[in-house]
Each structure stands twice: as structure tokens, then as C-alpha cells.
PDB file of N, CA and C in Angstrom:
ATOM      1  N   UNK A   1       0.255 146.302 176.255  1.00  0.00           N
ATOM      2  CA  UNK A   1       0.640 146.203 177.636  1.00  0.00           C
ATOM      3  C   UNK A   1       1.226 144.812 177.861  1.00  0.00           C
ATOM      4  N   UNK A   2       2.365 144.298 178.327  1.00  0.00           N
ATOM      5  CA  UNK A   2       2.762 143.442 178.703  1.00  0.00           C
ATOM      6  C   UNK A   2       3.397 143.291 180.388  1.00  0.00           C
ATOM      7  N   UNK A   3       3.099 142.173 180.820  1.00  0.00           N
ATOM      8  CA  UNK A   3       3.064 141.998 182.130  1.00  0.00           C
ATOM      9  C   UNK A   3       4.579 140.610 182.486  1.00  0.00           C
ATOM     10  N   UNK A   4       5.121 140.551 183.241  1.00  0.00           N
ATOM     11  CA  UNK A   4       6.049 139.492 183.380  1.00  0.00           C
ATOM     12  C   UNK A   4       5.800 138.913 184.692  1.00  0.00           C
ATOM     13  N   UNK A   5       5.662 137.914 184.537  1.00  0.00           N
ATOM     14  CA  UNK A   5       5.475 136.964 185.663  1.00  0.00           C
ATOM     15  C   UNK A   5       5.484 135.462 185.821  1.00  0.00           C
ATOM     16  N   UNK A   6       5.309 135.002 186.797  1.00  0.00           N
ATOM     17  CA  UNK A   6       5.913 133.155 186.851  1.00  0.00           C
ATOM     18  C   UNK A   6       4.625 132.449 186.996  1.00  0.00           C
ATOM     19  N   UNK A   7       5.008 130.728 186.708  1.00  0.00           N
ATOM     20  CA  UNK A   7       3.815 130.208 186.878  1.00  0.00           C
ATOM     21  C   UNK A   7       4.419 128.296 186.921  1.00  0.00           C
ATOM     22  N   UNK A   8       4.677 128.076 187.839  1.00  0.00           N
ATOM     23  CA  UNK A   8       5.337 126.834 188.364  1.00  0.00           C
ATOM     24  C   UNK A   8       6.172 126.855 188.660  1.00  0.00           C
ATOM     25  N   UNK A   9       6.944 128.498 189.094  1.00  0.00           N
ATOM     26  CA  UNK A   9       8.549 128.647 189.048  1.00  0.00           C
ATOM     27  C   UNK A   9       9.210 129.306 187.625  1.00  0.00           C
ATOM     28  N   UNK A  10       8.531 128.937 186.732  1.00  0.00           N
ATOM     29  CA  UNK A  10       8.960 129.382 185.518  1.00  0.00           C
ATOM     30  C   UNK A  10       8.255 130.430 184.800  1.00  0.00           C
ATOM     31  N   UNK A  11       9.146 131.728 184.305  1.00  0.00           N
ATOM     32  CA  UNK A  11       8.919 132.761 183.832  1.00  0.00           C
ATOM     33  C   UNK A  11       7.932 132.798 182.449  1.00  0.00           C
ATOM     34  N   UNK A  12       6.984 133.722 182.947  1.00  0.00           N
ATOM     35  CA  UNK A  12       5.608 134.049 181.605  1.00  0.00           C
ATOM     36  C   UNK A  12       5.821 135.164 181.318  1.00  0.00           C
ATOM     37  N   UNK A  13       5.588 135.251 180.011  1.00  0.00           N
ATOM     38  CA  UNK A  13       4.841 137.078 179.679  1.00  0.00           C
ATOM     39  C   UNK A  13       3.377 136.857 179.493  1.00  0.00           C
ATOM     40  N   UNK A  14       2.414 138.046 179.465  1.00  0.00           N
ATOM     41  CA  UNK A  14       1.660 138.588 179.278  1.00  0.00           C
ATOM     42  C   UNK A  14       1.414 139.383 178.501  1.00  0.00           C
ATOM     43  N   UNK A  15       0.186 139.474 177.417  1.00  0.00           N
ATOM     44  CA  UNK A  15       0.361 140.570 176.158  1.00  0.00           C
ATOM     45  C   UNK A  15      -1.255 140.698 176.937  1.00  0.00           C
ATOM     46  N   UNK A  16      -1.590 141.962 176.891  1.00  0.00           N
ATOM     47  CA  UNK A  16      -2.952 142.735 177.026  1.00  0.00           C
ATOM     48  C   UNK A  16      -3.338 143.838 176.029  1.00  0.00           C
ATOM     49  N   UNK A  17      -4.424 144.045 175.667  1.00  0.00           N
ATOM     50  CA  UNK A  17      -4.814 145.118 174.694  1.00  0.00           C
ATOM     51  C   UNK A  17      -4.513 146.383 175.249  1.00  0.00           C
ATOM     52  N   UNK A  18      -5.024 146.218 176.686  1.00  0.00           N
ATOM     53  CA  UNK A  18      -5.364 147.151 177.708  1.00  0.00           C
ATOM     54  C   UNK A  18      -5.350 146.478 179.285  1.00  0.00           C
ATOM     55  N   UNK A  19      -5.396 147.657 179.870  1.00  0.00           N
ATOM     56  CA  UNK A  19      -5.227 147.336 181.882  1.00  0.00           C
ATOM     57  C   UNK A  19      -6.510 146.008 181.593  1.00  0.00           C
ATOM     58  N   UNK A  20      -7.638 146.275 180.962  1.00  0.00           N
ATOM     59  CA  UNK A  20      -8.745 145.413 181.182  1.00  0.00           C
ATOM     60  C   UNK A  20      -9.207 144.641 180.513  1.00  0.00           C
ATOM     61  N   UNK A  21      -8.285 143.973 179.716  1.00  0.00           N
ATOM     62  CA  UNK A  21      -8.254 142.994 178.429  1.00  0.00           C
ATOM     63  C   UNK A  21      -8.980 141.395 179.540  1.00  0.00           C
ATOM     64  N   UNK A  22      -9.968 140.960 179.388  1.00  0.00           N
ATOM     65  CA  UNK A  22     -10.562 139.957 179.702  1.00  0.00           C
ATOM     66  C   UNK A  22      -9.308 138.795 179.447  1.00  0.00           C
ATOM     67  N   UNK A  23      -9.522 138.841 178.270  1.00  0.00           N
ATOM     68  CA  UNK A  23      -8.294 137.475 177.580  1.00  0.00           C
ATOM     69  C   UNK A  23      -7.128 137.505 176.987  1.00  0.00           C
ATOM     70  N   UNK A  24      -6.472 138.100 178.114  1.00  0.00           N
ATOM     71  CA  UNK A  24      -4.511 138.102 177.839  1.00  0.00           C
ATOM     72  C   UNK A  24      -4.193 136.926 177.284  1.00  0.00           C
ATOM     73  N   UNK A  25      -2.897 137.346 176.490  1.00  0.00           N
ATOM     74  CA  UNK A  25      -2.234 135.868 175.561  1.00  0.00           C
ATOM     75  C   UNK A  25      -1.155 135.551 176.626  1.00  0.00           C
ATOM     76  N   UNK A  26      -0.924 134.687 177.125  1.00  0.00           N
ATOM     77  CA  UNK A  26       0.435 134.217 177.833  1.00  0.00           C
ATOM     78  C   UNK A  26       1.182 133.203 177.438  1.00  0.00           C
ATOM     79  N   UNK A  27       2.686 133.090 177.784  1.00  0.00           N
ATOM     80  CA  UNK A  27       2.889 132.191 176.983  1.00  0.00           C
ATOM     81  C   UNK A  27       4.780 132.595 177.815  1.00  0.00           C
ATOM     82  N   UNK A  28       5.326 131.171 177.763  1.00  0.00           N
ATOM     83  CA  UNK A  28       6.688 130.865 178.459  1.00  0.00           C
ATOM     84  C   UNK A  28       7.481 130.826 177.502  1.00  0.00           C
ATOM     85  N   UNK A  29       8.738 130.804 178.057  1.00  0.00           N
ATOM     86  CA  UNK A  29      10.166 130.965 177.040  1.00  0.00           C
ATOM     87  C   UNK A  29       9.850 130.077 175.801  1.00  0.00           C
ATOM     88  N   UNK A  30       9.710 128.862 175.922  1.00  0.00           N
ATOM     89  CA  UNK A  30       9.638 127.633 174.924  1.00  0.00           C
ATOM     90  C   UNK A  30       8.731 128.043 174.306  1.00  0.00           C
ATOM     91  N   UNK A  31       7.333 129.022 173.998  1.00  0.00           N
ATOM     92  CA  UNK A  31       6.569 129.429 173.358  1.00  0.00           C
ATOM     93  C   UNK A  31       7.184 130.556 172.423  1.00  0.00           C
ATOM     94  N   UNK A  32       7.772 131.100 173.260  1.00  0.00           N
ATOM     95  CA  UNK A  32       8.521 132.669 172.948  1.00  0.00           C
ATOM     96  C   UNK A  32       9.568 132.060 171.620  1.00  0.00           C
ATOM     97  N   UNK A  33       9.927 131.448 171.662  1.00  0.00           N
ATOM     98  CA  UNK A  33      11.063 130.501 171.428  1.00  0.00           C
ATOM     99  C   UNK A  33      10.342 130.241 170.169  1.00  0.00           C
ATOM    100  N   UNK A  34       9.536 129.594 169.754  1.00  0.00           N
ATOM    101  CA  UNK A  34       8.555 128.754 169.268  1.00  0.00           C
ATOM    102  C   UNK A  34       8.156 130.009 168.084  1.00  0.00           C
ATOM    103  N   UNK A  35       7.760 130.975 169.022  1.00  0.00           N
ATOM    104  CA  UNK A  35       6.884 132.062 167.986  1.00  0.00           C
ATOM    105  C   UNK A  35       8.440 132.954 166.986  1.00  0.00           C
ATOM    106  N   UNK A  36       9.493 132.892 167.919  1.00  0.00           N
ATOM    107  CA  UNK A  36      10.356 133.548 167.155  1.00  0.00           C
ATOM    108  C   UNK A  36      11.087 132.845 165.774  1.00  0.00           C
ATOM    109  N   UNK A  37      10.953 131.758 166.073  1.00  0.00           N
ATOM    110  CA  UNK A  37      11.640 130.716 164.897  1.00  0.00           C
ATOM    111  C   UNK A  37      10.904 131.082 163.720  1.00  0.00           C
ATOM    112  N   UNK A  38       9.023 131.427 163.790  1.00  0.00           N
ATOM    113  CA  UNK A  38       7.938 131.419 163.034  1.00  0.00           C
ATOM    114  C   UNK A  38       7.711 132.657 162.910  1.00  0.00           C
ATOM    115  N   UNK A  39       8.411 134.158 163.139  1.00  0.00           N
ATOM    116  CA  UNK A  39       8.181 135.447 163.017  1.00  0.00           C
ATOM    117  C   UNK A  39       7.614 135.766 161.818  1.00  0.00           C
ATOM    118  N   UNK A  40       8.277 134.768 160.853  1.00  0.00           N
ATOM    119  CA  UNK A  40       8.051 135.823 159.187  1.00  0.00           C
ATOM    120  C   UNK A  40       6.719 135.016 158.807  1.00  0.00           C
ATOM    121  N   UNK A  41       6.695 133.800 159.108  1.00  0.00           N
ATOM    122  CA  UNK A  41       4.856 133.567 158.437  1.00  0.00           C
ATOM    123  C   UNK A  41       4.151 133.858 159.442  1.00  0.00           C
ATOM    124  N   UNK A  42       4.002 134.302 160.717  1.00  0.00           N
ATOM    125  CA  UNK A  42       3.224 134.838 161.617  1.00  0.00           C
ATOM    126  C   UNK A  42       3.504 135.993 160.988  1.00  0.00           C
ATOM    127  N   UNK A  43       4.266 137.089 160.707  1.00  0.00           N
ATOM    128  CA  UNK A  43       4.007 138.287 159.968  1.00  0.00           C
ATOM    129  C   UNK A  43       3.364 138.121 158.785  1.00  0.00           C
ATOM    130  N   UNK A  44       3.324 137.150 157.851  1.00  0.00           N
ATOM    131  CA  UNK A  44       2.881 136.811 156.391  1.00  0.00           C
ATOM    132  C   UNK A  44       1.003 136.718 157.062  1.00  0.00           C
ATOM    133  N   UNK A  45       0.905 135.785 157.804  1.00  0.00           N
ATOM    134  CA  UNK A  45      -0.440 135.194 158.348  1.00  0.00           C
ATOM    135  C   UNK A  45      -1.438 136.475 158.673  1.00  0.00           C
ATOM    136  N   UNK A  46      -0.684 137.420 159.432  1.00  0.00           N
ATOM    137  CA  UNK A  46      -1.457 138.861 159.974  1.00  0.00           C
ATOM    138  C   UNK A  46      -1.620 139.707 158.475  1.00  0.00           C
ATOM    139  N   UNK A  47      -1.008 139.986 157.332  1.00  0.00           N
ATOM    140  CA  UNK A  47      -1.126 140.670 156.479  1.00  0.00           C
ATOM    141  C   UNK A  47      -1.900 140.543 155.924  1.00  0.00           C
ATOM    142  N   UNK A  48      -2.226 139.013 155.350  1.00  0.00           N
ATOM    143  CA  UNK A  48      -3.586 138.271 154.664  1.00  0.00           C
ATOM    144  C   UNK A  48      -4.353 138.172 155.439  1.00  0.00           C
ATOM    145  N   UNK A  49      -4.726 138.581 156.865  1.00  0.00           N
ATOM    146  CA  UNK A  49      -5.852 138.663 157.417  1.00  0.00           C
ATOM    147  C   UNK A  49      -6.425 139.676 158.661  1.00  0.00           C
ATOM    148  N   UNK A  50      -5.941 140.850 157.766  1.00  0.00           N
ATOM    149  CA  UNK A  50      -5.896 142.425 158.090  1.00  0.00           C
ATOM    150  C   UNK A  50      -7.168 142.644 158.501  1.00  0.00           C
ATOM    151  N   UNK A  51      -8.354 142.234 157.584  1.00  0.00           N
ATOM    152  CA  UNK A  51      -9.857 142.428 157.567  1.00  0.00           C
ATOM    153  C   UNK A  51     -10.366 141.635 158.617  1.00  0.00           C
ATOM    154  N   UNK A  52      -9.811 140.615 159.332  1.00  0.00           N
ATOM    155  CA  UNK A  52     -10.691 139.630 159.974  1.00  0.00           C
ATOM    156  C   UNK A  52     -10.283 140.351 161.567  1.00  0.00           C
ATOM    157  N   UNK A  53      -9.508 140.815 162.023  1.00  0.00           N
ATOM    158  CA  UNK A  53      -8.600 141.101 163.278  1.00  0.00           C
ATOM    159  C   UNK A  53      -9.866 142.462 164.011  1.00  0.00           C
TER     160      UNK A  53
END
């Protein structure tokens, strides 16, 4: 579930498990930005730690 919304004027997303996820990940363009540069060892990072998730 993802949610879009602002937070000083400036645009957030929201990632939720579910409607009732306690602790959504949020995070602004410059994050977004940030995580996309790093896609393939953030994909490498989740594979080697399949068991822990």
C-alpha cells in the first residue's frame, strides 16, 4: 500500500504492509533518489537476507 503526501510543502511517499501497518517507511524525492541510484545492492542486500525479513 502506498500513500502520497506532503510534509513541509514537500512531497512524501508512504510504503505500508497494510491499511494498519503501525510503522510505515516514508521517505522524500532526495531519498527516492538516493534508494534508486542503490537499487541493485538493495536488491543484492534482500536476497542474502531472505531468512531474517
Amino acid at each position: 500500500m502506498i500513500e502520497r503526501t506532503e510534509f513541509k510543502g514537500k512531497p512524501v511517499l508512504i510504503l505500508k504492509r497494510n491499511a494498519e501497518d503501525k510503522y510505515p517507511f516514508s521517505f522524500g524525492a532526495s531519498k527516492a533518489r538516493l534508494i534508486l541510484e542503490n537499487i541493485e545492492e538493495i536488491k543484492k542486500f534482500v536476497e542474502e537476507n531472505q531468512e531474517q525479513a
